[in-house]
Protein backbone atom coordinates (compact mmCIF):
# COMPACT_ATOMS: atom_id res chain seq x y z
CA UNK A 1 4.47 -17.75 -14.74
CA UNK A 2 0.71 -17.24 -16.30
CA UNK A 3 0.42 -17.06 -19.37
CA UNK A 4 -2.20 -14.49 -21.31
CA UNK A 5 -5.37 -16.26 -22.33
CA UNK A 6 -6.89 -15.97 -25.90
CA UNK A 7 -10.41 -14.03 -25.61
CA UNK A 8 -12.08 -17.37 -26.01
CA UNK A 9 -10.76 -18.48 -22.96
CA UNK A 10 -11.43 -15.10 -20.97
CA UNK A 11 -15.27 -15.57 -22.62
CA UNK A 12 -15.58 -19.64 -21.38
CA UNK A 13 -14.04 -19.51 -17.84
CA UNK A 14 -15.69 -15.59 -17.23
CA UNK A 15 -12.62 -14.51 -16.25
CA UNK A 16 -12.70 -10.25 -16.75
CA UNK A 17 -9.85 -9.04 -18.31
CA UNK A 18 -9.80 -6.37 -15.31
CA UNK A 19 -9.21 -9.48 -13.27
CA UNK A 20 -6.76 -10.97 -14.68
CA UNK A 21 -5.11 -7.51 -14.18
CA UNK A 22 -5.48 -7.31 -10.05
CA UNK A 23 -4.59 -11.15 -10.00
CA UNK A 24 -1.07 -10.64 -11.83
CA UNK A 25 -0.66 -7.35 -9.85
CA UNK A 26 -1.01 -8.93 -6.25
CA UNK A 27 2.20 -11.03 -6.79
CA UNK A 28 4.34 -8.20 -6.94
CA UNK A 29 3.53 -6.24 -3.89
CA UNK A 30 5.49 -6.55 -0.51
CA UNK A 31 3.55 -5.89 2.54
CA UNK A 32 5.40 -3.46 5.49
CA UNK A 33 4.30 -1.68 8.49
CA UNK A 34 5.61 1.23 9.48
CA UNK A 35 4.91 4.85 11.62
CA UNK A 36 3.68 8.01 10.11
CA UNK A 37 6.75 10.62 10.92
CA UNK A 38 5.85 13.62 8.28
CA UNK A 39 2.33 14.65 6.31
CA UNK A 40 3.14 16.02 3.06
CA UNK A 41 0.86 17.47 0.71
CA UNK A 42 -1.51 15.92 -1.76
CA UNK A 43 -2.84 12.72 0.67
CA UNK A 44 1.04 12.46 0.48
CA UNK A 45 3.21 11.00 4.05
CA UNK A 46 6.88 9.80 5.06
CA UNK A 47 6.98 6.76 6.19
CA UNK A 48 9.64 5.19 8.30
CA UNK A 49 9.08 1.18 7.90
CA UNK A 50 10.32 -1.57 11.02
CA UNK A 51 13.39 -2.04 9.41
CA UNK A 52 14.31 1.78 9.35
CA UNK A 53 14.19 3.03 5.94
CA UNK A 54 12.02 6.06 4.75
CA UNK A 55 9.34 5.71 2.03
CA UNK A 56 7.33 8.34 0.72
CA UNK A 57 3.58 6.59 0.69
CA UNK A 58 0.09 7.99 -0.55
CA UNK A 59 -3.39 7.10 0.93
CA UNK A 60 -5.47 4.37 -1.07
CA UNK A 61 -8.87 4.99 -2.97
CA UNK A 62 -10.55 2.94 0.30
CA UNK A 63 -8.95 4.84 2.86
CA UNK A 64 -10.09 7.61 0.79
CA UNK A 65 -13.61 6.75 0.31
CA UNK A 66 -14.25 6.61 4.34
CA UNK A 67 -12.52 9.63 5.44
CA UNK A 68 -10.30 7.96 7.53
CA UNK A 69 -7.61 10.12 9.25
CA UNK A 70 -4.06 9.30 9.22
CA UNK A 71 -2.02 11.75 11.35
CA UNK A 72 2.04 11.61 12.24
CA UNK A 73 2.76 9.18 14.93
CA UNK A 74 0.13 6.79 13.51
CA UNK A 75 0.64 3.18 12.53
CA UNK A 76 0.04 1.72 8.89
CA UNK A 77 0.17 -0.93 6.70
CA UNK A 78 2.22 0.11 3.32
CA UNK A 79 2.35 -1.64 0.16
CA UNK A 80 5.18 -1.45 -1.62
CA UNK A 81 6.11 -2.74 -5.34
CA UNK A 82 9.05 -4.91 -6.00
CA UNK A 83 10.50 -2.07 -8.76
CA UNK A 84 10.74 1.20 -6.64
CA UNK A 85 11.55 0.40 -3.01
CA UNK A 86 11.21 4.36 -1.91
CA UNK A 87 7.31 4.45 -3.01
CA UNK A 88 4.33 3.26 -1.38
CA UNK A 89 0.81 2.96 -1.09
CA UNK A 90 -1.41 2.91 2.90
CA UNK A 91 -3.74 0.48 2.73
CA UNK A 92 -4.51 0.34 6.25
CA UNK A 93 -4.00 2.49 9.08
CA UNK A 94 -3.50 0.51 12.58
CA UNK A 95 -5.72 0.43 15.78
CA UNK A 96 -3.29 0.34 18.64
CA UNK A 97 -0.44 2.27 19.29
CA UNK A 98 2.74 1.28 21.03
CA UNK A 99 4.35 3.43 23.69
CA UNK A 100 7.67 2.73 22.23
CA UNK A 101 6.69 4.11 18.74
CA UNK A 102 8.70 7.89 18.48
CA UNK A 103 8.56 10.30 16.05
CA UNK A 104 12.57 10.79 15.89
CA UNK A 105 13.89 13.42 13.03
């Protein structure tokens, strides 16, 4: 477990305190890929992971940024937090498509 520097510390070492944010973040994310089956509204989708349960998951700032386009049948990475299971965030939307990937309701 890390413990919180003092601000001397954070002012020696040049560690931001906005980094020390991300860096204690990224340890409680679980990574998942899953298909696309519903767009909701507000950059908003349902997500059906590999191991068959449905997340609802919104679109990151990056994916965002470059207008990228991330329709039903597609396949993403998710991020998902250790504390809420049913949430996640797409981080990256995949290249390739199987032919075995179905939209099934």
């Amino acid at each position: 477990m890390m413990l919180t520097p003092t601000y001397r510390e954070l002012f020696y070492n040049k560690i931001s305190t906005k980094t020390l944010f991300i860096m204690q973040n990224d340890s409680n994310l679980i990574n998942a890929e899953g298909l696309v089956t519903e767009s909701l509204s507000n950059g908003m989708f349902r997500v059906r992971l590999d191991n068959e349960s449905d997340i609802i998951a919104y679109i990151s700032g990056r994916i965002r940024q470059n207008s990228i386009r991330i329709l039903p049948g597609d396949r993403v990475k998710v991020e998902l937090s250790v504390y809420d299971l049913t949430r996640g965030r797409i981080v990256y939307r995949l290249r390739n498509k199987s032919a075995n990937d179905e939209i099934t309701f």
